[in-house]
N, C-alpha and C. Protein backbone atom coordinates (compact mmCIF):
# COMPACT_ATOMS: atom_id res chain seq x y z
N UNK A 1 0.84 -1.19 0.00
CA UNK A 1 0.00 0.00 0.00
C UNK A 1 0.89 1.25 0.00
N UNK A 2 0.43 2.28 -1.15
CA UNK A 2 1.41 3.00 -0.64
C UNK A 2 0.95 3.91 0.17
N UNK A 3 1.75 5.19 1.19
CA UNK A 3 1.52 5.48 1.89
C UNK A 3 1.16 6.84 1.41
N UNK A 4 0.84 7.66 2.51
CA UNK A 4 0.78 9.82 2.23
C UNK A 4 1.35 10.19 1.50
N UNK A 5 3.23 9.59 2.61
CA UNK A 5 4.39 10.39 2.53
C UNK A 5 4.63 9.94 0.72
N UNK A 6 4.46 8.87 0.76
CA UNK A 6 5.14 8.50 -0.69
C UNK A 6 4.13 9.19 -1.81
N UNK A 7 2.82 8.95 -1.46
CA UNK A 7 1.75 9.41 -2.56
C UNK A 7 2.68 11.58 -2.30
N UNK A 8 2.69 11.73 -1.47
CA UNK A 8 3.06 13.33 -1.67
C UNK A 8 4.08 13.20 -2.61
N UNK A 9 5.23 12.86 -2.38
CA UNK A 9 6.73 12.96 -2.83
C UNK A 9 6.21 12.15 -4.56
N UNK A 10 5.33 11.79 -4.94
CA UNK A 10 5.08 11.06 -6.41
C UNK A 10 4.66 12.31 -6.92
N UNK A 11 3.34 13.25 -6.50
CA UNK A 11 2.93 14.29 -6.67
C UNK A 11 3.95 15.51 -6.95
N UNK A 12 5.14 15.36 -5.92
CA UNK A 12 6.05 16.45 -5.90
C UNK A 12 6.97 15.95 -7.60
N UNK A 13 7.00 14.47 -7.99
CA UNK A 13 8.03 14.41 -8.63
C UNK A 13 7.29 14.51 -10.07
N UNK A 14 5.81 14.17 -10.03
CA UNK A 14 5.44 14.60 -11.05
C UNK A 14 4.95 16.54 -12.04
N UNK A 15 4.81 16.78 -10.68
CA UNK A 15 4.81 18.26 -10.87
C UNK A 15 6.19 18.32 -11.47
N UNK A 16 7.17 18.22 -10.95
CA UNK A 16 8.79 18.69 -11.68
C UNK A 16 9.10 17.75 -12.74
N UNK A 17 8.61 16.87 -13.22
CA UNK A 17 8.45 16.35 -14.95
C UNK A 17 7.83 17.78 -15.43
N UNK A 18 6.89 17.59 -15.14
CA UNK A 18 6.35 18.65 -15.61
C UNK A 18 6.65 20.15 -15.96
N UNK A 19 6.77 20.93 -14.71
CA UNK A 19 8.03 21.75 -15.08
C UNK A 19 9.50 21.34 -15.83
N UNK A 20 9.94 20.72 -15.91
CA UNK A 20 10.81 20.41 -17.11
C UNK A 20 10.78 20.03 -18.39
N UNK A 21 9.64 19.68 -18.96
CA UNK A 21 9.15 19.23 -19.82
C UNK A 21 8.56 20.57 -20.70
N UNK A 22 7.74 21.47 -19.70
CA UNK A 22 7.44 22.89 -20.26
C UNK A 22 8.83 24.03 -20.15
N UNK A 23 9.91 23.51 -19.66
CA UNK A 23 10.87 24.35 -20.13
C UNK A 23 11.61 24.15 -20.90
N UNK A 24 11.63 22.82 -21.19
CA UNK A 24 12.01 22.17 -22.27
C UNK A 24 11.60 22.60 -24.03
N UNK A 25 10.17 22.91 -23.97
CA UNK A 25 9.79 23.34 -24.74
C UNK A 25 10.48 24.63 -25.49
N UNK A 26 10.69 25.52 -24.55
CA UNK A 26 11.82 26.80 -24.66
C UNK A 26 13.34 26.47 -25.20
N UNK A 27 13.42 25.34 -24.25
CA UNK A 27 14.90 25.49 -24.41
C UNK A 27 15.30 23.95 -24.97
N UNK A 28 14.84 23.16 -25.65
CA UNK A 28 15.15 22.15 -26.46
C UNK A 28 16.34 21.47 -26.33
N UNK A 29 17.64 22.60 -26.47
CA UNK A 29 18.94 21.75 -26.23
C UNK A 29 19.67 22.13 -24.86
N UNK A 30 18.47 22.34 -23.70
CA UNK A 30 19.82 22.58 -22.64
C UNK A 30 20.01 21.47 -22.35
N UNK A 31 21.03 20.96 -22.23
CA UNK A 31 21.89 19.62 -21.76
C UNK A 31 21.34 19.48 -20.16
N UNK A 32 20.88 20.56 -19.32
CA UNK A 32 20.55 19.96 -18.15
C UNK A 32 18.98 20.16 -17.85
N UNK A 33 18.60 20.53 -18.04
CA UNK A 33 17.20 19.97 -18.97
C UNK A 33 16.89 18.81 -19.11
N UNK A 34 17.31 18.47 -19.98
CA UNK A 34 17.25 16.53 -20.42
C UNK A 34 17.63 15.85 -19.17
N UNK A 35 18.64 16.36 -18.93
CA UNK A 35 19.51 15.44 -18.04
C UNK A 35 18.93 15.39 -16.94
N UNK A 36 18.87 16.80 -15.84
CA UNK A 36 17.59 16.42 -15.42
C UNK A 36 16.28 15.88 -15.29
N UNK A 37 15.52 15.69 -16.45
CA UNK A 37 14.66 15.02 -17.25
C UNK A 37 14.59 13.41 -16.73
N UNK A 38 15.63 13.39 -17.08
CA UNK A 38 16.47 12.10 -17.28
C UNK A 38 16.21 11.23 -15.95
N UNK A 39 16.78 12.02 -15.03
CA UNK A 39 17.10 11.63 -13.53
C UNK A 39 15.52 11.41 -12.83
N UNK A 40 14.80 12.12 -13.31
CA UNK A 40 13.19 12.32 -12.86
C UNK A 40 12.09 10.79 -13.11
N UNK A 41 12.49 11.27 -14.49
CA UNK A 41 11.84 9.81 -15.29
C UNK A 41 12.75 8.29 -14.62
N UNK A 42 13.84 8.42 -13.73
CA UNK A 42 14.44 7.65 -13.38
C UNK A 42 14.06 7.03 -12.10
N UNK A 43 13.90 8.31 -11.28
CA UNK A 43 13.32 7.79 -9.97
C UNK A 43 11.87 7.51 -9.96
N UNK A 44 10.64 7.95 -11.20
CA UNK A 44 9.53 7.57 -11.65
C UNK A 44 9.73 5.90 -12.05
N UNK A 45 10.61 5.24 -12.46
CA UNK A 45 11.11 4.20 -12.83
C UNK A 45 10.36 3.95 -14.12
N UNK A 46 10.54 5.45 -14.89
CA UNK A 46 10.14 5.05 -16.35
C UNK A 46 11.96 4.88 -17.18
N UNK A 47 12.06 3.81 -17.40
CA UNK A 47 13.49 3.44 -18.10
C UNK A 47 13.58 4.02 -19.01
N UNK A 48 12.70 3.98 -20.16
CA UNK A 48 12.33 3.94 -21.49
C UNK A 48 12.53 5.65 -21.62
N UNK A 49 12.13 6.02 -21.31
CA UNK A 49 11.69 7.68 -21.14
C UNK A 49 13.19 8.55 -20.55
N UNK A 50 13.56 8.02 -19.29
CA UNK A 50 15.33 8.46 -19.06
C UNK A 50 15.82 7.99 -19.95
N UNK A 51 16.24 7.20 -20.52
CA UNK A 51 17.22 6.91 -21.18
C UNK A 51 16.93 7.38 -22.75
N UNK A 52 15.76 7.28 -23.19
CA UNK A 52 15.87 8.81 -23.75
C UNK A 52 16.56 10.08 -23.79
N UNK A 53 16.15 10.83 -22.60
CA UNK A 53 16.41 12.00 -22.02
C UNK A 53 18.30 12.25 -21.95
N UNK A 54 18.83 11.36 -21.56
CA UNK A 54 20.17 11.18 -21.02
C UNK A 54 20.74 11.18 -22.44
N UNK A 55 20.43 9.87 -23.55
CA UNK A 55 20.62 10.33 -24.65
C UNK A 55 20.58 11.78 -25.30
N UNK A 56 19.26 12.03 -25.11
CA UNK A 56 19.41 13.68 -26.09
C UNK A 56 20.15 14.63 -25.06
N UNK A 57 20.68 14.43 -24.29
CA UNK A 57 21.31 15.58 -22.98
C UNK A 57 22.80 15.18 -23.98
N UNK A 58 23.42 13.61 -24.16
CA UNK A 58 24.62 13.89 -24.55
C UNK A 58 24.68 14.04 -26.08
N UNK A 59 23.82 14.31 -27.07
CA UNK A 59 23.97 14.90 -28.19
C UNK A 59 24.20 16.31 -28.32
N UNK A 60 23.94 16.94 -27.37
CA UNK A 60 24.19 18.16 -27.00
C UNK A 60 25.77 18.54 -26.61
N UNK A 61 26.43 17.41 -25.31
CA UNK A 61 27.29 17.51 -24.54
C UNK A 61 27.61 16.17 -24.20
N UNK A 62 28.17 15.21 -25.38
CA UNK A 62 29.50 14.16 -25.85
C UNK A 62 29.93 13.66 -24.60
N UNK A 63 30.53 14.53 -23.66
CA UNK A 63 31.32 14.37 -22.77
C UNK A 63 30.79 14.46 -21.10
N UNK A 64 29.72 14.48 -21.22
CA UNK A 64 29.02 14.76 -19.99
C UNK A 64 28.63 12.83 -19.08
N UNK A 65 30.10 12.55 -18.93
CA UNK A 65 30.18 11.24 -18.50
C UNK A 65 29.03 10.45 -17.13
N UNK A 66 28.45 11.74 -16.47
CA UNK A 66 27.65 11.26 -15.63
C UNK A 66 26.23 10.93 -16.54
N UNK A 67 26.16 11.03 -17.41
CA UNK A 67 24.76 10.80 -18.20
C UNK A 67 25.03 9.06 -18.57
N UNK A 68 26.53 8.77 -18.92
CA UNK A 68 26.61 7.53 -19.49
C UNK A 68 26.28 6.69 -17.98
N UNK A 69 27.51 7.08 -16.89
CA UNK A 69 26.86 6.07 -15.86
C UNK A 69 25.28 5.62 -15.47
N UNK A 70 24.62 6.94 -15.55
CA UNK A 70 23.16 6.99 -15.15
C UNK A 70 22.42 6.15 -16.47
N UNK A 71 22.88 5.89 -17.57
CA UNK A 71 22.50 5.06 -18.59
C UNK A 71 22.58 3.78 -18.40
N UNK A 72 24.18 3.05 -18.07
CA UNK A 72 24.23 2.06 -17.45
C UNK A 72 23.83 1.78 -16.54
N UNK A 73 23.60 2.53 -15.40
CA UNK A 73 22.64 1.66 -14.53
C UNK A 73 20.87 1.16 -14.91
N UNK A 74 20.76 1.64 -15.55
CA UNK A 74 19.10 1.69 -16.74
C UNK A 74 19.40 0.64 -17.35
N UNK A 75 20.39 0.77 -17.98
CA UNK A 75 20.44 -0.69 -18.80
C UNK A 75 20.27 -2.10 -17.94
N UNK A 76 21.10 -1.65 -16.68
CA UNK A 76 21.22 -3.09 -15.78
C UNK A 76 19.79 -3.36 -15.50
N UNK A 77 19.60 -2.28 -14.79
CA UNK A 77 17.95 -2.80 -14.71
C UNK A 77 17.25 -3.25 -15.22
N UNK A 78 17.90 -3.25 -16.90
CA UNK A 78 16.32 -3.71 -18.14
C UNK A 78 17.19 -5.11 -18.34
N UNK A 79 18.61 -5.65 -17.54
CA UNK A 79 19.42 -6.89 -17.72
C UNK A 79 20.08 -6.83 -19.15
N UNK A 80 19.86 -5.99 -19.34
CA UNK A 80 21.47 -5.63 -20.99
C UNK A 80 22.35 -5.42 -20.75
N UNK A 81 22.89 -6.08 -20.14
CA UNK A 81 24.51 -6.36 -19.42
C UNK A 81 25.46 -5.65 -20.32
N UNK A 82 25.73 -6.27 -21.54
CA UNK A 82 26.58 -5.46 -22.68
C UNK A 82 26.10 -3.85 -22.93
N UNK A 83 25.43 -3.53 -23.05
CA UNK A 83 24.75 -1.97 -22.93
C UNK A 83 25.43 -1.49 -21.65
N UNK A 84 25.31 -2.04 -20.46
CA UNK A 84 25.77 -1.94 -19.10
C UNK A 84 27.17 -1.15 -19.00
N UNK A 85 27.36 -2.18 -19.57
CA UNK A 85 29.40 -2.67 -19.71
C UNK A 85 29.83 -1.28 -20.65
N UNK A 86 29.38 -1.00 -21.67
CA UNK A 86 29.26 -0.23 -22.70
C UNK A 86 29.30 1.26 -22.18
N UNK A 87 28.21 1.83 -21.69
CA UNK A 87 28.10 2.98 -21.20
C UNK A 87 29.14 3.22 -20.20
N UNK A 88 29.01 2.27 -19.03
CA UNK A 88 30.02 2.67 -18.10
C UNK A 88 31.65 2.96 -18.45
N UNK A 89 32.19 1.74 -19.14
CA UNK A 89 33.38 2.05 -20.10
C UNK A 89 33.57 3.31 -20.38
N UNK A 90 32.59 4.22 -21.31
CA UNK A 90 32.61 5.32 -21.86
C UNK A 90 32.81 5.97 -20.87
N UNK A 91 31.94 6.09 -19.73
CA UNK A 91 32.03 7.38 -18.77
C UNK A 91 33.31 6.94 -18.44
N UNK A 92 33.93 5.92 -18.20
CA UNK A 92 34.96 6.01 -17.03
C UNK A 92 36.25 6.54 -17.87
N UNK A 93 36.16 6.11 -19.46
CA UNK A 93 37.18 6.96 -20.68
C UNK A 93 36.97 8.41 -20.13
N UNK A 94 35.81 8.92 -19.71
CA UNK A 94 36.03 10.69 -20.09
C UNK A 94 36.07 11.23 -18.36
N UNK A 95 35.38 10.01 -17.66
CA UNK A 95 36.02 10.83 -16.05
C UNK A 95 36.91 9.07 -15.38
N UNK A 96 37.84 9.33 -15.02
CA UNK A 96 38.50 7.93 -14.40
C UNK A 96 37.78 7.96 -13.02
N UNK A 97 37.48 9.07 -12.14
CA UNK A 97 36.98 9.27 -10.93
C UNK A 97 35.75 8.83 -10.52
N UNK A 98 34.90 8.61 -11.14
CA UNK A 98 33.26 8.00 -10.88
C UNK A 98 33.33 6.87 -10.47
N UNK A 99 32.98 6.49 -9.07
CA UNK A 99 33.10 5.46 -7.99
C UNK A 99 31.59 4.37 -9.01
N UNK A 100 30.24 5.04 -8.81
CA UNK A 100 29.24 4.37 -9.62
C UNK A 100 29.37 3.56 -10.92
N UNK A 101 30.54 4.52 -11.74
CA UNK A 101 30.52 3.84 -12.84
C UNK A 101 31.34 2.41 -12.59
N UNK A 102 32.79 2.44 -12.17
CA UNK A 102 33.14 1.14 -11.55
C UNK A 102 32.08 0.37 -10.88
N UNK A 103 31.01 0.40 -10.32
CA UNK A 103 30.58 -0.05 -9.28
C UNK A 103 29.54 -0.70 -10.16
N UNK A 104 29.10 0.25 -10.93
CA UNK A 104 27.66 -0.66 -11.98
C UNK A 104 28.92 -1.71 -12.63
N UNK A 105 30.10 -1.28 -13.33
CA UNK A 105 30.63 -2.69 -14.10
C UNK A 105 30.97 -3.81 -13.02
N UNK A 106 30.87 -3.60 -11.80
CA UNK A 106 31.56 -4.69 -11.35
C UNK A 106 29.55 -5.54 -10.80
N UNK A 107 28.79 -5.05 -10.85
CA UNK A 107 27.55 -5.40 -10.81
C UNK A 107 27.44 -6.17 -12.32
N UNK A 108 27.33 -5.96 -13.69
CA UNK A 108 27.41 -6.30 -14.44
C UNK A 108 28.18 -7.44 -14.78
N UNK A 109 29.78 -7.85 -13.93
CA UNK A 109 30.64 -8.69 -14.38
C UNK A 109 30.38 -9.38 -13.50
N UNK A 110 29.57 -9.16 -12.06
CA UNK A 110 29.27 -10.36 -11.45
C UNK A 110 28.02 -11.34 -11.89
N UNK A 111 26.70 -10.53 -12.59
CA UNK A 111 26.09 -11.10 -13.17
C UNK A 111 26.22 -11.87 -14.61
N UNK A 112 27.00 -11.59 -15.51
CA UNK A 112 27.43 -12.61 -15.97
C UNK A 112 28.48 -13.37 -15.51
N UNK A 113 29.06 -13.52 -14.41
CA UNK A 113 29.95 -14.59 -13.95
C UNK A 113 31.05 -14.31 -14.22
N UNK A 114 31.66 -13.39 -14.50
CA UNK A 114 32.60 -12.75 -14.88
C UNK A 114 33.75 -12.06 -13.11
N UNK A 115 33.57 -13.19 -12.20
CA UNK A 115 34.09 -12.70 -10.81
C UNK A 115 35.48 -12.42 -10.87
N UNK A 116 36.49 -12.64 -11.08
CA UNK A 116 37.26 -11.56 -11.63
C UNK A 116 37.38 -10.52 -11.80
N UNK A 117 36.77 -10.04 -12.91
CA UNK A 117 36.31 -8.40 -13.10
C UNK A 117 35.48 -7.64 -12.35
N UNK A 118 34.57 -8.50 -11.72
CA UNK A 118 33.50 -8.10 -10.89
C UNK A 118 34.59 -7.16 -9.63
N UNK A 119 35.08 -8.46 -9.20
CA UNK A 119 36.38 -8.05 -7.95
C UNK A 119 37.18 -6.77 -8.16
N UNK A 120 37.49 -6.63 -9.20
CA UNK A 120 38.35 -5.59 -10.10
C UNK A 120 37.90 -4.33 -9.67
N UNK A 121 36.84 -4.41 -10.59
CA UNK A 121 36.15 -3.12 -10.57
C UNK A 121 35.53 -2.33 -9.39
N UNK A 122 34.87 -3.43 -8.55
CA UNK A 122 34.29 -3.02 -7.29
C UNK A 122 35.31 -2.64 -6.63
N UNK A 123 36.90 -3.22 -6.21
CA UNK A 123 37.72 -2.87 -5.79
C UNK A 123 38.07 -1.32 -5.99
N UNK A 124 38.24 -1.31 -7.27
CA UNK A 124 38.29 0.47 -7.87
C UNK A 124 36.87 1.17 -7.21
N UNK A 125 35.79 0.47 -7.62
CA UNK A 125 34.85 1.49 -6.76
C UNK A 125 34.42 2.07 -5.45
N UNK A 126 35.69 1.12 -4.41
CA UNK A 126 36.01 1.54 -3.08
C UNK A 126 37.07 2.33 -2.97
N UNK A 127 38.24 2.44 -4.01
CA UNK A 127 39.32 3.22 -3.44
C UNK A 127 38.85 4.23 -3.39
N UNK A 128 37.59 4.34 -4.31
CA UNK A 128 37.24 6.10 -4.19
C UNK A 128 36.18 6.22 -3.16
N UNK A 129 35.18 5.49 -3.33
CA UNK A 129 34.38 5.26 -2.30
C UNK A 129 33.61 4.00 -1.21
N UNK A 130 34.78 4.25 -0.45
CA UNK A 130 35.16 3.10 0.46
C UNK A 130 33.81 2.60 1.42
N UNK A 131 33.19 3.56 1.75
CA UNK A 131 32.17 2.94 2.54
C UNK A 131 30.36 2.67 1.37
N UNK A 132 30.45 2.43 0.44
CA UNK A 132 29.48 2.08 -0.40
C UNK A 132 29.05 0.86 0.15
N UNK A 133 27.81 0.77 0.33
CA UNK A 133 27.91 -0.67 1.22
C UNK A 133 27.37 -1.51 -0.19
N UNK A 134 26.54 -1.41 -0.95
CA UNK A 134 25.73 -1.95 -2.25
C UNK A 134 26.98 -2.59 -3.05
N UNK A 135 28.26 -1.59 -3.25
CA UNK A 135 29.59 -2.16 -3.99
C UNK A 135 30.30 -2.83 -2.83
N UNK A 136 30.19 -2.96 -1.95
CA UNK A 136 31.13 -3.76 -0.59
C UNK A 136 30.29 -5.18 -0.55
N UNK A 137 28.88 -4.94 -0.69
CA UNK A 137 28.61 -6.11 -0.69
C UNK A 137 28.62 -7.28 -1.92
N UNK A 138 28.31 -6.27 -3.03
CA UNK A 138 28.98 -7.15 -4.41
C UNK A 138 30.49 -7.52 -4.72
N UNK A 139 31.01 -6.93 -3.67
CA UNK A 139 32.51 -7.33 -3.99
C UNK A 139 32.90 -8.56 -2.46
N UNK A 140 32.02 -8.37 -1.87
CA UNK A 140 31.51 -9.81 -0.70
C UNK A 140 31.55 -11.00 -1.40
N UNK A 141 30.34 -10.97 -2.16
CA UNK A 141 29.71 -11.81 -3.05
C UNK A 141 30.63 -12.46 -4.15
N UNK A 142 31.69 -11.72 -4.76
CA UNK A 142 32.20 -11.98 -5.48
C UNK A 142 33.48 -12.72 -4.95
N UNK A 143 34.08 -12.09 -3.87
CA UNK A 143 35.40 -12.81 -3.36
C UNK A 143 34.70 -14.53 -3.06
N UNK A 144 33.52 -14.42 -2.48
CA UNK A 144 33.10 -15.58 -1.76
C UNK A 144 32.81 -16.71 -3.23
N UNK A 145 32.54 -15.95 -4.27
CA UNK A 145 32.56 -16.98 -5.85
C UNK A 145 33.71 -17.57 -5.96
N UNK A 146 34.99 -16.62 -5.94
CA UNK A 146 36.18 -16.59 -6.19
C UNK A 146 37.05 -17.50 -5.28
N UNK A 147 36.58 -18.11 -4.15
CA UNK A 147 37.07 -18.78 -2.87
C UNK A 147 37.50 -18.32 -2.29
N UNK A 148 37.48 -16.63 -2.22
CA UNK A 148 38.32 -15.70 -0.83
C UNK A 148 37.41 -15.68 0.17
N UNK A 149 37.60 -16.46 1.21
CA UNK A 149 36.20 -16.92 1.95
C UNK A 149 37.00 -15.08 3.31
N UNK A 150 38.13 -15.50 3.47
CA UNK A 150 38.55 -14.62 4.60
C UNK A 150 38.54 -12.73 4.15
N UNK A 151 38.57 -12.90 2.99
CA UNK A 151 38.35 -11.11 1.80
C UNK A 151 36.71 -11.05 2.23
N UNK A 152 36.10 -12.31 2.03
CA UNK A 152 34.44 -11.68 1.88
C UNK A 152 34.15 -11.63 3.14
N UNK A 153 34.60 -12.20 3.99
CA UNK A 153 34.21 -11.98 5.45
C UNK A 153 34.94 -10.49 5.75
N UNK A 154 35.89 -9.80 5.46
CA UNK A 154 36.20 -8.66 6.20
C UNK A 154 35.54 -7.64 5.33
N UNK A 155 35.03 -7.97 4.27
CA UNK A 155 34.13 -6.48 3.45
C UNK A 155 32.77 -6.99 3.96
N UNK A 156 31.97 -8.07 4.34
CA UNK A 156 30.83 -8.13 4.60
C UNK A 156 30.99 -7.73 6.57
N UNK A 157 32.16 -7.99 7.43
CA UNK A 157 31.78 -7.10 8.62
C UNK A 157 31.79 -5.98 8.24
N UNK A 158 32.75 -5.44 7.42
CA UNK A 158 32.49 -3.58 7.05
C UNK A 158 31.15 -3.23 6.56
N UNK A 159 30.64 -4.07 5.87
CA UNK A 159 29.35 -3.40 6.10
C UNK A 159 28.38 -3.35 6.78
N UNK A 160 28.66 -4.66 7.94
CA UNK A 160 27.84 -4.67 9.09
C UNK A 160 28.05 -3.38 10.32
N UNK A 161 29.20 -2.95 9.73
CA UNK A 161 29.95 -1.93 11.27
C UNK A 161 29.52 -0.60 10.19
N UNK A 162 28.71 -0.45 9.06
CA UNK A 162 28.22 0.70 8.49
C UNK A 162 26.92 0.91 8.76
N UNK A 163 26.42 -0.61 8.63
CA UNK A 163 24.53 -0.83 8.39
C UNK A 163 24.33 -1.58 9.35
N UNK A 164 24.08 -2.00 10.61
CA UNK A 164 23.94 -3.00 11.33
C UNK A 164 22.52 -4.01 10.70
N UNK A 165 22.06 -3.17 10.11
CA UNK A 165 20.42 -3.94 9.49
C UNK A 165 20.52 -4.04 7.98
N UNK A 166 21.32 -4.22 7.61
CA UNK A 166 21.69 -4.27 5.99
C UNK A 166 21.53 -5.96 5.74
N UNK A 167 19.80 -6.26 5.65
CA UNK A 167 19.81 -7.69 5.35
C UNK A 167 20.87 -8.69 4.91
N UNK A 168 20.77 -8.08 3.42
CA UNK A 168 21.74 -8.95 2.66
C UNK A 168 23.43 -9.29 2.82
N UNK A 169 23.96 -8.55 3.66
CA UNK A 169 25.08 -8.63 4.42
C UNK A 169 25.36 -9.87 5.61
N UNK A 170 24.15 -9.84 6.30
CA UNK A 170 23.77 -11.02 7.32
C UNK A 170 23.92 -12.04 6.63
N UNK A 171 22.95 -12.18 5.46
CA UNK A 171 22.69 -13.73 4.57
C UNK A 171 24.29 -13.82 4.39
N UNK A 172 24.76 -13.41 3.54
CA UNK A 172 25.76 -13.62 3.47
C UNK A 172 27.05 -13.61 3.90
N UNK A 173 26.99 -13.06 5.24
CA UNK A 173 27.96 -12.79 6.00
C UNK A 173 27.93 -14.29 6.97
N UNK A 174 26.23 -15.09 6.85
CA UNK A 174 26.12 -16.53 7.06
C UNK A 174 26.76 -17.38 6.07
N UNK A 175 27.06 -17.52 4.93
CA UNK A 175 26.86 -18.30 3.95
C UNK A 175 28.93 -18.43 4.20
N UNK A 176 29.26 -17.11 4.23
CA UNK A 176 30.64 -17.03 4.39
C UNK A 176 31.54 -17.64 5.95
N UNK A 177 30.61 -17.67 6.86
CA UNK A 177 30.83 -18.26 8.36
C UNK A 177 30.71 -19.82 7.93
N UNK A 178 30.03 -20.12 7.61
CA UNK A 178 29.73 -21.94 7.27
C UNK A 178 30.38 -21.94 6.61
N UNK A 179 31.39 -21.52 5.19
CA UNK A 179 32.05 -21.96 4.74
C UNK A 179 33.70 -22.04 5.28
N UNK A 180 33.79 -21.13 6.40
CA UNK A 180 34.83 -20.75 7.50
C UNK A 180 34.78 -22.09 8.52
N UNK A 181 34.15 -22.63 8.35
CA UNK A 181 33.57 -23.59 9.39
C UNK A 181 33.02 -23.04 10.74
N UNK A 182 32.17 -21.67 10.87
CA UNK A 182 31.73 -21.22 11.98
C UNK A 182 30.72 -21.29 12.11
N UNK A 183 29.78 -22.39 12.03
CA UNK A 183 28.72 -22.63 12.46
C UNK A 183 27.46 -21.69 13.21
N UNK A 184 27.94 -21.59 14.48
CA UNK A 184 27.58 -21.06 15.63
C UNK A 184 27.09 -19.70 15.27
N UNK A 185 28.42 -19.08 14.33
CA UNK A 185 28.17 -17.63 14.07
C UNK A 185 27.59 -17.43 12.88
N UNK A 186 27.76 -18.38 11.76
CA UNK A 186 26.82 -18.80 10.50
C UNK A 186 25.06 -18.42 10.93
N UNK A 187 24.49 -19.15 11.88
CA UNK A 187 23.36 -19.17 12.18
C UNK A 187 22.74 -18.09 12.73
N UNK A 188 23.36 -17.28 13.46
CA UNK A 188 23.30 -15.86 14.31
C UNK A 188 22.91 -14.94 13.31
N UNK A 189 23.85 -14.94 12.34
CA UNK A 189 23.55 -14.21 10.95
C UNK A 189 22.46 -14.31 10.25
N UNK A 190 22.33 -15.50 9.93
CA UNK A 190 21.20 -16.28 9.38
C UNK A 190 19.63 -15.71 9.93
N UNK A 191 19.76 -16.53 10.96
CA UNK A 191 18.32 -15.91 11.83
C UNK A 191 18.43 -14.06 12.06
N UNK A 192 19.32 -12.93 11.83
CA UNK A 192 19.13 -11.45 11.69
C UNK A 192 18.87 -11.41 9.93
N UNK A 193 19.09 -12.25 9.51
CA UNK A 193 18.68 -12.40 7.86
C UNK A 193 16.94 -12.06 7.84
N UNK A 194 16.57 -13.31 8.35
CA UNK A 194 15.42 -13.61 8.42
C UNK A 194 14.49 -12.70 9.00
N UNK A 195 14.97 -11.99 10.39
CA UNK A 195 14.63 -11.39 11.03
C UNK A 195 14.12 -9.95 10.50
N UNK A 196 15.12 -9.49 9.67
CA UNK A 196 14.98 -7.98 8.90
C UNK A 196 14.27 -8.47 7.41
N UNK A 197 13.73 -9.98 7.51
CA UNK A 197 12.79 -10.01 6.15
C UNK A 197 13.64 -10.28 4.57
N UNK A 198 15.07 -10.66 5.09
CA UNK A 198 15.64 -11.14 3.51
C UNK A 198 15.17 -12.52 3.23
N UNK A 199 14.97 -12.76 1.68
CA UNK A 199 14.39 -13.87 0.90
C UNK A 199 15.15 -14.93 1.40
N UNK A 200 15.57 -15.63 2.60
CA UNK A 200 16.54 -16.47 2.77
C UNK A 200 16.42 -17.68 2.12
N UNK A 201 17.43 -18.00 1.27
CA UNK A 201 17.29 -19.63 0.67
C UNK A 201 17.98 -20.90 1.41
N UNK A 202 16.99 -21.21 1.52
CA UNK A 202 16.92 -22.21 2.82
C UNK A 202 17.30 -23.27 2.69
N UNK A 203 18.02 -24.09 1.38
CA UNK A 203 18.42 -24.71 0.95
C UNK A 203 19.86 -24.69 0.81
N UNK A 204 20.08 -23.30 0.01
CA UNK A 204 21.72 -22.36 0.18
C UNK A 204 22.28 -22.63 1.63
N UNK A 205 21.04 -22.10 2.88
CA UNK A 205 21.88 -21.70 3.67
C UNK A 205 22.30 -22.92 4.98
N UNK A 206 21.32 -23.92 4.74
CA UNK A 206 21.83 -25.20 5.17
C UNK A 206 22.70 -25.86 4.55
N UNK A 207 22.45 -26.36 3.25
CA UNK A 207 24.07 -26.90 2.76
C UNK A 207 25.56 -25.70 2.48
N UNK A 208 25.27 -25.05 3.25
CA UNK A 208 26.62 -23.96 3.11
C UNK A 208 27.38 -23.53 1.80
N UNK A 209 26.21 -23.57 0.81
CA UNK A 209 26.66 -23.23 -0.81
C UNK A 209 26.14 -21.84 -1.11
């Protein structure tokens, strides 16, 4: 159900489509315009419509590398991994500094199985921004593919000593204890998994796979 607060803040975000859309009309090629545009239709979770927007923002302005990251993450969402891979690449050619853009490719290289690169990249997307817990925990996930059982255990406590309620950290901060042979503390995790409502696979988390 949704709630007031959220029905207000939908109201607030559709009014400012709106205003952008009628200034748009005026001003056709401002690059932040669109781009803004872009970001709106994004948190509306119209894909189709940002990624539009982000497009015509960089026909304007080529080089405006935060439009490509904000593309790739759109793409991930629609699971066009190569589109993914693609955009982010680009942004990270015209800014090396964008923590997100590393962070969507190493999301991308873990979903196709690609843990290696996954590791890589997420790695880069902490030197810059170290406490990301979303890239700490995909780079969890990935050491623990990779057999770094003792790497995924010290980025999944870091994100417990960031988020103490960060579901998916628990699950897997279980999955990585049982494979440690820690039982005791495997299960502790497990049941705060459950507790904060993550999808626990109950199958995964008894045979310690």
């Amino acid at each position: 159900m949704i709630t007031q607060e959220e029905r207000v803040d939908q109201q607030k975000l559709n009014l400012y489509i709106k205003f952008l859309k009628e200034r748009l009309f005026f001003e056709p090629q401002s690059v932040a315009l669109h781009y803004n545009l872009g970001l709106a239709y994004s948190h509306k979770g119209l894909v189709e419509e940002a990624l539009s927007e982000f497009k015509q923002a960089l026909e304007y302005e080529p080089n405006l590398a935060q439009a490509y990251v904000n593309m790739g993450g759109l793409f991930f969402q629609k699971g066009d991994l190569e589109q993914c891979l693609e955009a982010n690449l680009k942004a990270i050619a015209l800014n090396p500094d964008l923590p997100m853009a590393y962070s969507n490719l190493g999301f991308a290289c873990f979903a196709r199985g690609d843990f290696q690169e996954a590791i890589a990249y997420s790695e880069k997307a902490l030197a810059i921004n170290p406490n990301h817990v979303q890239t700490l925990n995909n780079l969890a996930m990935a050491y623990l593919q990779a057999g770094r059982i003792k790497d995924s255990l010290e980025a999944l406590q870091k994100i417990l000593s960031l988020d103490e309620n960060f579901a998916a950290a628990h699950y897997h901060l279980a999955l990585a204890l049982r494979l440690d042979g820690r039982e005791q503390e495997a299960e502790q995790h497990l049941e705060k998994a459950r507790a904060l409502g993550y999808p626990v696979d109950e199958t995964a988390a008894g045979e310690g796979a």
